[in-house]
C-alpha atoms as a PDB file:
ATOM      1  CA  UNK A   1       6.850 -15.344  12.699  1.00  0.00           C
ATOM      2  CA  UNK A   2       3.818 -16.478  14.642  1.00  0.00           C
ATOM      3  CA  UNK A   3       2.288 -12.894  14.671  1.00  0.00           C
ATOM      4  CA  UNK A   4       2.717 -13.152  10.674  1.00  0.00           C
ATOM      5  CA  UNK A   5       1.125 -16.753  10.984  1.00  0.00           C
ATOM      6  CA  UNK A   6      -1.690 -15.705  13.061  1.00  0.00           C
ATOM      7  CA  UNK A   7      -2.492 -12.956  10.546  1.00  0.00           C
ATOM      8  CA  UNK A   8      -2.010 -14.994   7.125  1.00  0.00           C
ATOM      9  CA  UNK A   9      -4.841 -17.180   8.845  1.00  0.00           C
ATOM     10  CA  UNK A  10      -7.346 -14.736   9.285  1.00  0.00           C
ATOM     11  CA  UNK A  11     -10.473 -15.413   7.575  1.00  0.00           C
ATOM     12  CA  UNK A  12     -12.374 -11.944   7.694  1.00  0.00           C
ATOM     13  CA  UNK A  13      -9.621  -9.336   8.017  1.00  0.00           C
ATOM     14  CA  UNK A  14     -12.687  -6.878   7.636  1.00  0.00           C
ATOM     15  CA  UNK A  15     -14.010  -7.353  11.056  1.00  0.00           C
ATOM     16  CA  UNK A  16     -10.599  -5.200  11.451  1.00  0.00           C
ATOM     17  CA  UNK A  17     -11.326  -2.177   9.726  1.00  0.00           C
ATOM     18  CA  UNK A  18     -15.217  -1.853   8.865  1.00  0.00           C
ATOM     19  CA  UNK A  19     -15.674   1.460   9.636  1.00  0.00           C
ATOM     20  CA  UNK A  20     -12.755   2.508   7.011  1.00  0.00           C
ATOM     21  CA  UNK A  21     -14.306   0.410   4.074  1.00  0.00           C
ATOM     22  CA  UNK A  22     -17.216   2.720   2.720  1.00  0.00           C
ATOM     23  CA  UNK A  23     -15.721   6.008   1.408  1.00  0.00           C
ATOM     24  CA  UNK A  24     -17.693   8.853  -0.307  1.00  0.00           C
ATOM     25  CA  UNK A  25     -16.047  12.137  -2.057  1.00  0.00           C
ATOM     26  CA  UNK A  26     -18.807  14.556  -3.014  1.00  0.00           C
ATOM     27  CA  UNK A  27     -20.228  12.368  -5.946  1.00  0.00           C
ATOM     28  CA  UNK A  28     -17.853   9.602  -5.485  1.00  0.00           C
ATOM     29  CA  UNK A  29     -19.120   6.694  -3.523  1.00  0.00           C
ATOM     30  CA  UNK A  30     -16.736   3.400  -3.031  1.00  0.00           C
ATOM     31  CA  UNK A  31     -17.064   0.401  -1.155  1.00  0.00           C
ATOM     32  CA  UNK A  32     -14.015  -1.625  -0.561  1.00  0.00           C
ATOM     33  CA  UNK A  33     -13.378  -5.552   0.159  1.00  0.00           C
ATOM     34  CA  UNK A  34     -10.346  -7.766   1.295  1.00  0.00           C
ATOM     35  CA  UNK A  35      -9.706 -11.063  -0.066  1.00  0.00           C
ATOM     36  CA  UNK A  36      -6.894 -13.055  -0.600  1.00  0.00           C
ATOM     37  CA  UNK A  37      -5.695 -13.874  -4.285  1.00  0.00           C
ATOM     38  CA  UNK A  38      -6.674 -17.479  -4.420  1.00  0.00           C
ATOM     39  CA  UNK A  39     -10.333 -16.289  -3.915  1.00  0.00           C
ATOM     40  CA  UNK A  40     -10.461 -12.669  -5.792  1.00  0.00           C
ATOM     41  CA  UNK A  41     -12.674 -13.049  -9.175  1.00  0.00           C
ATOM     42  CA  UNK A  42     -10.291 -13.637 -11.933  1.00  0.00           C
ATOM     43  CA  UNK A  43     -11.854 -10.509 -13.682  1.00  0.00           C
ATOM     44  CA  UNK A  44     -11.077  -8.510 -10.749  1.00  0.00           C
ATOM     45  CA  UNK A  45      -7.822  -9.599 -10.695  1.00  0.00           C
ATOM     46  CA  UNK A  46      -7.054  -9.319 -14.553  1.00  0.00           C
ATOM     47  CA  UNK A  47      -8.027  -5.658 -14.107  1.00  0.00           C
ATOM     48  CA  UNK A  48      -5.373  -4.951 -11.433  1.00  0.00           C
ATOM     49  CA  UNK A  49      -2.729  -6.450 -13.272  1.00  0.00           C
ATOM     50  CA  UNK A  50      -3.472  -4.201 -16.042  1.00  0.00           C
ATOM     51  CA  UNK A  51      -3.844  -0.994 -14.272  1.00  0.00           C
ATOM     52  CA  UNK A  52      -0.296  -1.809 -12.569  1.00  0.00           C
ATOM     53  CA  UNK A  53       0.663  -1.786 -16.252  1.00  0.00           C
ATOM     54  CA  UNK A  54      -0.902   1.049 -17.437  1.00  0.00           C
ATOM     55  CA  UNK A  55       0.282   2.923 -14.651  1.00  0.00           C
ATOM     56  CA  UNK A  56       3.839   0.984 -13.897  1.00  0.00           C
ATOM     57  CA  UNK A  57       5.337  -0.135 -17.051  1.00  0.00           C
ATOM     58  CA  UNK A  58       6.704   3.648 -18.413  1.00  0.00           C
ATOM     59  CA  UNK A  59       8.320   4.265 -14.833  1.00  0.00           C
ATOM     60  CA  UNK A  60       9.753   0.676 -14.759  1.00  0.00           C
ATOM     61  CA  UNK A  61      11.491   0.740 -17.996  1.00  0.00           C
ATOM     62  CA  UNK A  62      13.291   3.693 -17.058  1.00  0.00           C
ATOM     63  CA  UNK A  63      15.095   2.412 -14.258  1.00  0.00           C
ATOM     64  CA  UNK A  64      17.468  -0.586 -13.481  1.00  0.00           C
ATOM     65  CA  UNK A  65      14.512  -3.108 -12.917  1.00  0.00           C
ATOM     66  CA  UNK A  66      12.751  -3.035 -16.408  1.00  0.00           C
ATOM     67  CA  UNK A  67       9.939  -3.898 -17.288  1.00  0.00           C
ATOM     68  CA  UNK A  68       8.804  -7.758 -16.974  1.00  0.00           C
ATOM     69  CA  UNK A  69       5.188  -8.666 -16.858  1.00  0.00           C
ATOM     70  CA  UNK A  70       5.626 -11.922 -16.228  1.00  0.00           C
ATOM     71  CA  UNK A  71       7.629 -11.555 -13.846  1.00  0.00           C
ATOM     72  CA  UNK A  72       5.030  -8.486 -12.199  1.00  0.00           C
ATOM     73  CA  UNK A  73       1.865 -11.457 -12.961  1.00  0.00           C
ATOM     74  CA  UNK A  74       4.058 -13.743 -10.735  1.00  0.00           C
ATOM     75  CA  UNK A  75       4.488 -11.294  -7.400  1.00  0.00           C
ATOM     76  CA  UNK A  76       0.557 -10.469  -7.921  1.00  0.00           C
ATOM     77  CA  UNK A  77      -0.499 -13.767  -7.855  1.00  0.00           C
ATOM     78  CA  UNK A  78       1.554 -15.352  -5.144  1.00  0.00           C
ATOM     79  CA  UNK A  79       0.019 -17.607  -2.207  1.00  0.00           C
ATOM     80  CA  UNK A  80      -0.005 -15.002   0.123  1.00  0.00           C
ATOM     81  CA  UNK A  81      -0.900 -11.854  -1.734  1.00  0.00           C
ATOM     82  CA  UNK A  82      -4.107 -10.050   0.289  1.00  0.00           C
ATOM     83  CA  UNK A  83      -6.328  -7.546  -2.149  1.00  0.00           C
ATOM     84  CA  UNK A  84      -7.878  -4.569  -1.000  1.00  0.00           C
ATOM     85  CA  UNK A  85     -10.370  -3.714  -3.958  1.00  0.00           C
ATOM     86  CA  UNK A  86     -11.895  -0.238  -3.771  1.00  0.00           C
ATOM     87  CA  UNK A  87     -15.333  -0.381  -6.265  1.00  0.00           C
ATOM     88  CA  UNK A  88     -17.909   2.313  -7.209  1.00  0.00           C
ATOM     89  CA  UNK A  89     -21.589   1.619  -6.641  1.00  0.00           C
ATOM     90  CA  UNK A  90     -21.776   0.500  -9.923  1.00  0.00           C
ATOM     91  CA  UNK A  91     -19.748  -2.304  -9.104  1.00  0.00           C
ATOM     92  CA  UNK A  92     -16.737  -1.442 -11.237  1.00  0.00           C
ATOM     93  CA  UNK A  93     -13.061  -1.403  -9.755  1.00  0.00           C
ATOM     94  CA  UNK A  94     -11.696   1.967  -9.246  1.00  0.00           C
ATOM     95  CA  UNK A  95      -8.377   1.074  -6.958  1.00  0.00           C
ATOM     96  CA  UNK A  96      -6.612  -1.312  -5.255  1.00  0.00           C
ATOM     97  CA  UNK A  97      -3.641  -2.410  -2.555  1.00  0.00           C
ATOM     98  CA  UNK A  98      -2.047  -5.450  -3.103  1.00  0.00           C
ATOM     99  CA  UNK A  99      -0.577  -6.148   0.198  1.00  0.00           C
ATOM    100  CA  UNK A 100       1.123  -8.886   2.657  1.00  0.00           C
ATOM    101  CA  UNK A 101       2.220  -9.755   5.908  1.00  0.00           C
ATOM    102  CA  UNK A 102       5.738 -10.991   6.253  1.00  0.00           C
ATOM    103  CA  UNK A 103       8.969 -11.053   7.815  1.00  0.00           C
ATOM    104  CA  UNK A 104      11.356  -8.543   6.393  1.00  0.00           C
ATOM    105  CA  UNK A 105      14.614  -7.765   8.280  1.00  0.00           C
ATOM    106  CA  UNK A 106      13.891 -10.439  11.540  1.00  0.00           C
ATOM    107  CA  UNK A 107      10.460  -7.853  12.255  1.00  0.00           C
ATOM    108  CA  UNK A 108       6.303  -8.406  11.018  1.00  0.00           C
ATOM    109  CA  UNK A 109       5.791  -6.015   8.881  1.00  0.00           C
ATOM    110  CA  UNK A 110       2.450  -5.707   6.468  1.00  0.00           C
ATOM    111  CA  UNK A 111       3.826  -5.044   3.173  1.00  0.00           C
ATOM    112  CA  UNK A 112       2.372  -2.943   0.772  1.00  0.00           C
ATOM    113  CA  UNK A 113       3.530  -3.838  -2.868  1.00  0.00           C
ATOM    114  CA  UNK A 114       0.985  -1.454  -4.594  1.00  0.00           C
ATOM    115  CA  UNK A 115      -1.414   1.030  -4.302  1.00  0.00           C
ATOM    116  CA  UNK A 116      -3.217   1.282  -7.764  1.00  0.00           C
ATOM    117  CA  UNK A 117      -5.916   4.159  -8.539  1.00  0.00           C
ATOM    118  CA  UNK A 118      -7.543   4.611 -11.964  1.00  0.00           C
ATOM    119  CA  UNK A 119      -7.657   8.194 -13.269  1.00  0.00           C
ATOM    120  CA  UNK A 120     -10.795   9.256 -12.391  1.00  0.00           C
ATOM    121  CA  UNK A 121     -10.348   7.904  -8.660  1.00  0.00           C
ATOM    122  CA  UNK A 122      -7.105  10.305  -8.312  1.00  0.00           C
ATOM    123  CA  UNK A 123      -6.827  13.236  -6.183  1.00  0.00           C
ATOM    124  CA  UNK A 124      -9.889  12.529  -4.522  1.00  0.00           C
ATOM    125  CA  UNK A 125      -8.724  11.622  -1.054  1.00  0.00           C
ATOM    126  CA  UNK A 126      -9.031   8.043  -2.205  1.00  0.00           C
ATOM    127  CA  UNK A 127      -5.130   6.463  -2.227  1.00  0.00           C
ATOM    128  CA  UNK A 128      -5.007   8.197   1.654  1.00  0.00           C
ATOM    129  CA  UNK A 129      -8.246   5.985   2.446  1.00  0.00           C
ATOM    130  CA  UNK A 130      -6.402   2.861   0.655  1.00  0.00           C
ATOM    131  CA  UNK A 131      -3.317   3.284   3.529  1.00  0.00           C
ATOM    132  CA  UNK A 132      -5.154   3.797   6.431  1.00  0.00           C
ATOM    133  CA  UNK A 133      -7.314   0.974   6.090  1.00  0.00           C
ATOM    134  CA  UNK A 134      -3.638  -1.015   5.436  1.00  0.00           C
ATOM    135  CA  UNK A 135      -2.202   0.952   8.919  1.00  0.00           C
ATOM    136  CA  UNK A 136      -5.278  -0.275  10.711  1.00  0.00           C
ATOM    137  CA  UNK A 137      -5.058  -3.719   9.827  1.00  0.00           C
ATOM    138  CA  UNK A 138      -1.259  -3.832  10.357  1.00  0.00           C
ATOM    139  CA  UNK A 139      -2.248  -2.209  13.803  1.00  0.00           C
ATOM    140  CA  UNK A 140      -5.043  -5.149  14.666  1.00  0.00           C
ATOM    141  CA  UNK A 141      -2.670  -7.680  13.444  1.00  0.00           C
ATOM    142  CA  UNK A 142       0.372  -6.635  15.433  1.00  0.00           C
ATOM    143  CA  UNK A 143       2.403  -6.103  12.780  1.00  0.00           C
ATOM    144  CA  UNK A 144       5.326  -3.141  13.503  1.00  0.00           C
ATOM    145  CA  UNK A 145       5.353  -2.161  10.133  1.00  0.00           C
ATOM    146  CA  UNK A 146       3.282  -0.839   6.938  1.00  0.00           C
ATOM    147  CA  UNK A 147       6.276  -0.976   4.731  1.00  0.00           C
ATOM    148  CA  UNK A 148       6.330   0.097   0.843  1.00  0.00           C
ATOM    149  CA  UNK A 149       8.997   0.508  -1.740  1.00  0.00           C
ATOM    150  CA  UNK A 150       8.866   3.383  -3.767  1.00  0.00           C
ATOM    151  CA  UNK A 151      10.795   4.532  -7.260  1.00  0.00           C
ATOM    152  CA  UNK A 152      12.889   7.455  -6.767  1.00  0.00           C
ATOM    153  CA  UNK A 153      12.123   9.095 -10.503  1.00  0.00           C
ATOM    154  CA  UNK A 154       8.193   8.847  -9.413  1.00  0.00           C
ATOM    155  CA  UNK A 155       8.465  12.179  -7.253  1.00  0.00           C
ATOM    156  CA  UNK A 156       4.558  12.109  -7.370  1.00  0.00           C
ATOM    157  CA  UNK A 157       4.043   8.913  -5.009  1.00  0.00           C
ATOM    158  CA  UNK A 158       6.807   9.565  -2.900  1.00  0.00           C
ATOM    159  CA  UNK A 159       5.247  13.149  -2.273  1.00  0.00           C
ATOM    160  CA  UNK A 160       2.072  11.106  -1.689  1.00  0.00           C
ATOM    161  CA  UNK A 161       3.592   8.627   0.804  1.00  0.00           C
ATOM    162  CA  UNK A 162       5.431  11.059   2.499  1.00  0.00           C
ATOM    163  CA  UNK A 163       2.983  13.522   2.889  1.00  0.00           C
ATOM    164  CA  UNK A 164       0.440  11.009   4.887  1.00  0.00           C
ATOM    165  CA  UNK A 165       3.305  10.033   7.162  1.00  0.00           C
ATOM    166  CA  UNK A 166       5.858   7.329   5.548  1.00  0.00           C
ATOM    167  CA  UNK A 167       9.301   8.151   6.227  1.00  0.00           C
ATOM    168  CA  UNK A 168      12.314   6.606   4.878  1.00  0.00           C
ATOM    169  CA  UNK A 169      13.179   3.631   6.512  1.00  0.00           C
ATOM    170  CA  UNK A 170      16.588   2.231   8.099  1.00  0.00           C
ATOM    171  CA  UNK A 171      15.773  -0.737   5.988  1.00  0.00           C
ATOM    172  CA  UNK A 172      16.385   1.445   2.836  1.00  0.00           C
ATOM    173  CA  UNK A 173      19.263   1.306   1.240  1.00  0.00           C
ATOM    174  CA  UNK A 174      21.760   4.005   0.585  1.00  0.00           C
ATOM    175  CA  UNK A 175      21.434   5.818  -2.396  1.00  0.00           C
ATOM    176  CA  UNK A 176      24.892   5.112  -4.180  1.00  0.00           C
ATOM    177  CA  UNK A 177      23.813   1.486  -3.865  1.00  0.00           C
ATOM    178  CA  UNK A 178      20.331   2.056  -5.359  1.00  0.00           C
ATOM    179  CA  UNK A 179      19.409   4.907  -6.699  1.00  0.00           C
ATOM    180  CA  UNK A 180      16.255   3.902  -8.318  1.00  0.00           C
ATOM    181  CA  UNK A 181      13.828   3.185  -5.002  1.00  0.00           C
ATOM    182  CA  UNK A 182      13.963   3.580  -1.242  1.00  0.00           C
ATOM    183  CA  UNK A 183      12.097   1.894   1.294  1.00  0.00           C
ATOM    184  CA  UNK A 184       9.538   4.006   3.091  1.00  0.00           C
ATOM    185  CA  UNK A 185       7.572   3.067   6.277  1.00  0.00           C
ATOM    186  CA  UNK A 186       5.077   3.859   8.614  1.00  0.00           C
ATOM    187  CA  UNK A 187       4.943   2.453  12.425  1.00  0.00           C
ATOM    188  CA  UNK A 188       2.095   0.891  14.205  1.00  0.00           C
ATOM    189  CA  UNK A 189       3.448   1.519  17.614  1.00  0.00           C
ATOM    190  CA  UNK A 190       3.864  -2.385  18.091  1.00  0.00           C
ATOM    191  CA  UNK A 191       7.499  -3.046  19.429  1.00  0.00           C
ATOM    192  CA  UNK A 192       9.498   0.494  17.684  1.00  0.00           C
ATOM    193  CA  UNK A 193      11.476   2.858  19.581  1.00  0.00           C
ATOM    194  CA  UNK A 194      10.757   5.984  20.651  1.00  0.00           C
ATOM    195  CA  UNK A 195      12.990   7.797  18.500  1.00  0.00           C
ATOM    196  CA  UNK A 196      11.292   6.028  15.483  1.00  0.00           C
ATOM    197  CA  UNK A 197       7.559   6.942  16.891  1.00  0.00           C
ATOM    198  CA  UNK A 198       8.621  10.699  17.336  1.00  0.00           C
ATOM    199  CA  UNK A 199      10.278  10.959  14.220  1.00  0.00           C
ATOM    200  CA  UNK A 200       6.804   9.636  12.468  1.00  0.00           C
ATOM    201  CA  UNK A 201       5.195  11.683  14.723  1.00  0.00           C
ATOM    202  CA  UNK A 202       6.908  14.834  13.290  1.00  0.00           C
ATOM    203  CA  UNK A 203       6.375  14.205   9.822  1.00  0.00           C
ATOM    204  CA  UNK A 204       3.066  13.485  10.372  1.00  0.00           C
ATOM    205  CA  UNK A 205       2.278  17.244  11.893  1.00  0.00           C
ATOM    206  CA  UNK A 206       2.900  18.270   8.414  1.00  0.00           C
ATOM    207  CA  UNK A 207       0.627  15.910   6.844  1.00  0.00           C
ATOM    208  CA  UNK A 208      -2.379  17.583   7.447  1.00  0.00           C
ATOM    209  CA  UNK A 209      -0.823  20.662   5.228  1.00  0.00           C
ATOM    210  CA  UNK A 210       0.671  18.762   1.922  1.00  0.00           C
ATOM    211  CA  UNK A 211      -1.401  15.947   1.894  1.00  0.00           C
ATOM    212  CA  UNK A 212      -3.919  17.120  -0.644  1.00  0.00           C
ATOM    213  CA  UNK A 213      -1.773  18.735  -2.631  1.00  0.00           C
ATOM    214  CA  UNK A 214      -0.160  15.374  -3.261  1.00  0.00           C
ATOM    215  CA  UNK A 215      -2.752  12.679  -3.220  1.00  0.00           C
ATOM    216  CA  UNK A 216      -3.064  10.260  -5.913  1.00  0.00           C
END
């Protein structure tokens, strides 16, 4: 708990990951910032909550969870939610992580509740930038974790998670209990086994191949 203590106080968590936050795509140019929710412009935050809709709210009301956006506005705007905002020169939003570190099963973990990319940012390499800047700052904040939970119908962003490494956790429950989501993660080499760093470590050697093919 004091690793997740040490990192919840962190005032720049950019120092951690500079070098990932400028991104450029042929003609698309992002920058990307981190703040936490009680200081991310209320515009700014508006806008994620309604691209989680957009995106979300079909996929959620087909499966045992539903759809609830107050209850959705409530997890976004928690204490300690972190934002990752990914903007085009222009200043406009084009994605976003909303992320935190916790405890979850007794281990630090950096939690990754979405990953949010408007149409036109799709399939443009941009989602894969999103995660590693999340790996690296789980890395420089000693969490063992990047953990995510994704829905089982939504074959698209498991593909996506899977193909840039995330395998399916022993956190994750089996699938006659819930058959709607799993729990995927990705190690940071802080504290795992070596079974659980070789079995990454095979998944990721196919990365590299579907990756692309499956990017959001």
């Amino acid at each position: 708990m004091s690793v997740v203590n040490s990192a919840n106080k962190l005032q720049d968590l950019a120092t951690h990951c500079k070098e990932l936050l400028v991104y450029s795509n042929l003609d698309l140019e992002v920058d990307m910032y981190i703040q936490r929710v009680t200081e991310l412009d209320k515009n700014v935050l508006k806008w994620a909550i309604d691209l989680t809709e957009r995106n979300m709210k079909s996929l959620y009301e087909t499966c045992a969870w539903g759809w609830n956006r107050d209850r959705k506005v409530e997890e976004m705007t928690e204490d300690h939610a972190w934002y990752l905002i990914a903007k085009k020169k222009n200043g406009s939003p084009l994605a976003f992580s909303h992320f935190r570190f916790d405890m979850d099963f007794g281990e630090p973990v950096l939690y990754c509740y979405e990953v949010q990319v408007e149409a036109e940012g799709r399939r443009r390499g941009l989602g894969q930038r999103v995660l590693n800047v999340l790996e690296k700052l789980a890395h420089a904040t000693r969490m063992r974790y990047v953990r995510l939970t994704v829905l089982t119908h939504n074959p698209a962003a498991s593909a996506f998670f899977k193909a840039c490494g995330y395998i399916t956790d022993e956190t994750s429950p089996p699938k006659e209990e819930a058959a709607h989501y799993e729990i995927l993660s990705k190690t940071t080499g802080e504290g795992v086994s070596n079974a659980q760093t070789e079995e990454q470590s095979l998944t990721e050697g196919v990365r590299a191949v579907s990756v692309e093919n499956n990017q959001p």
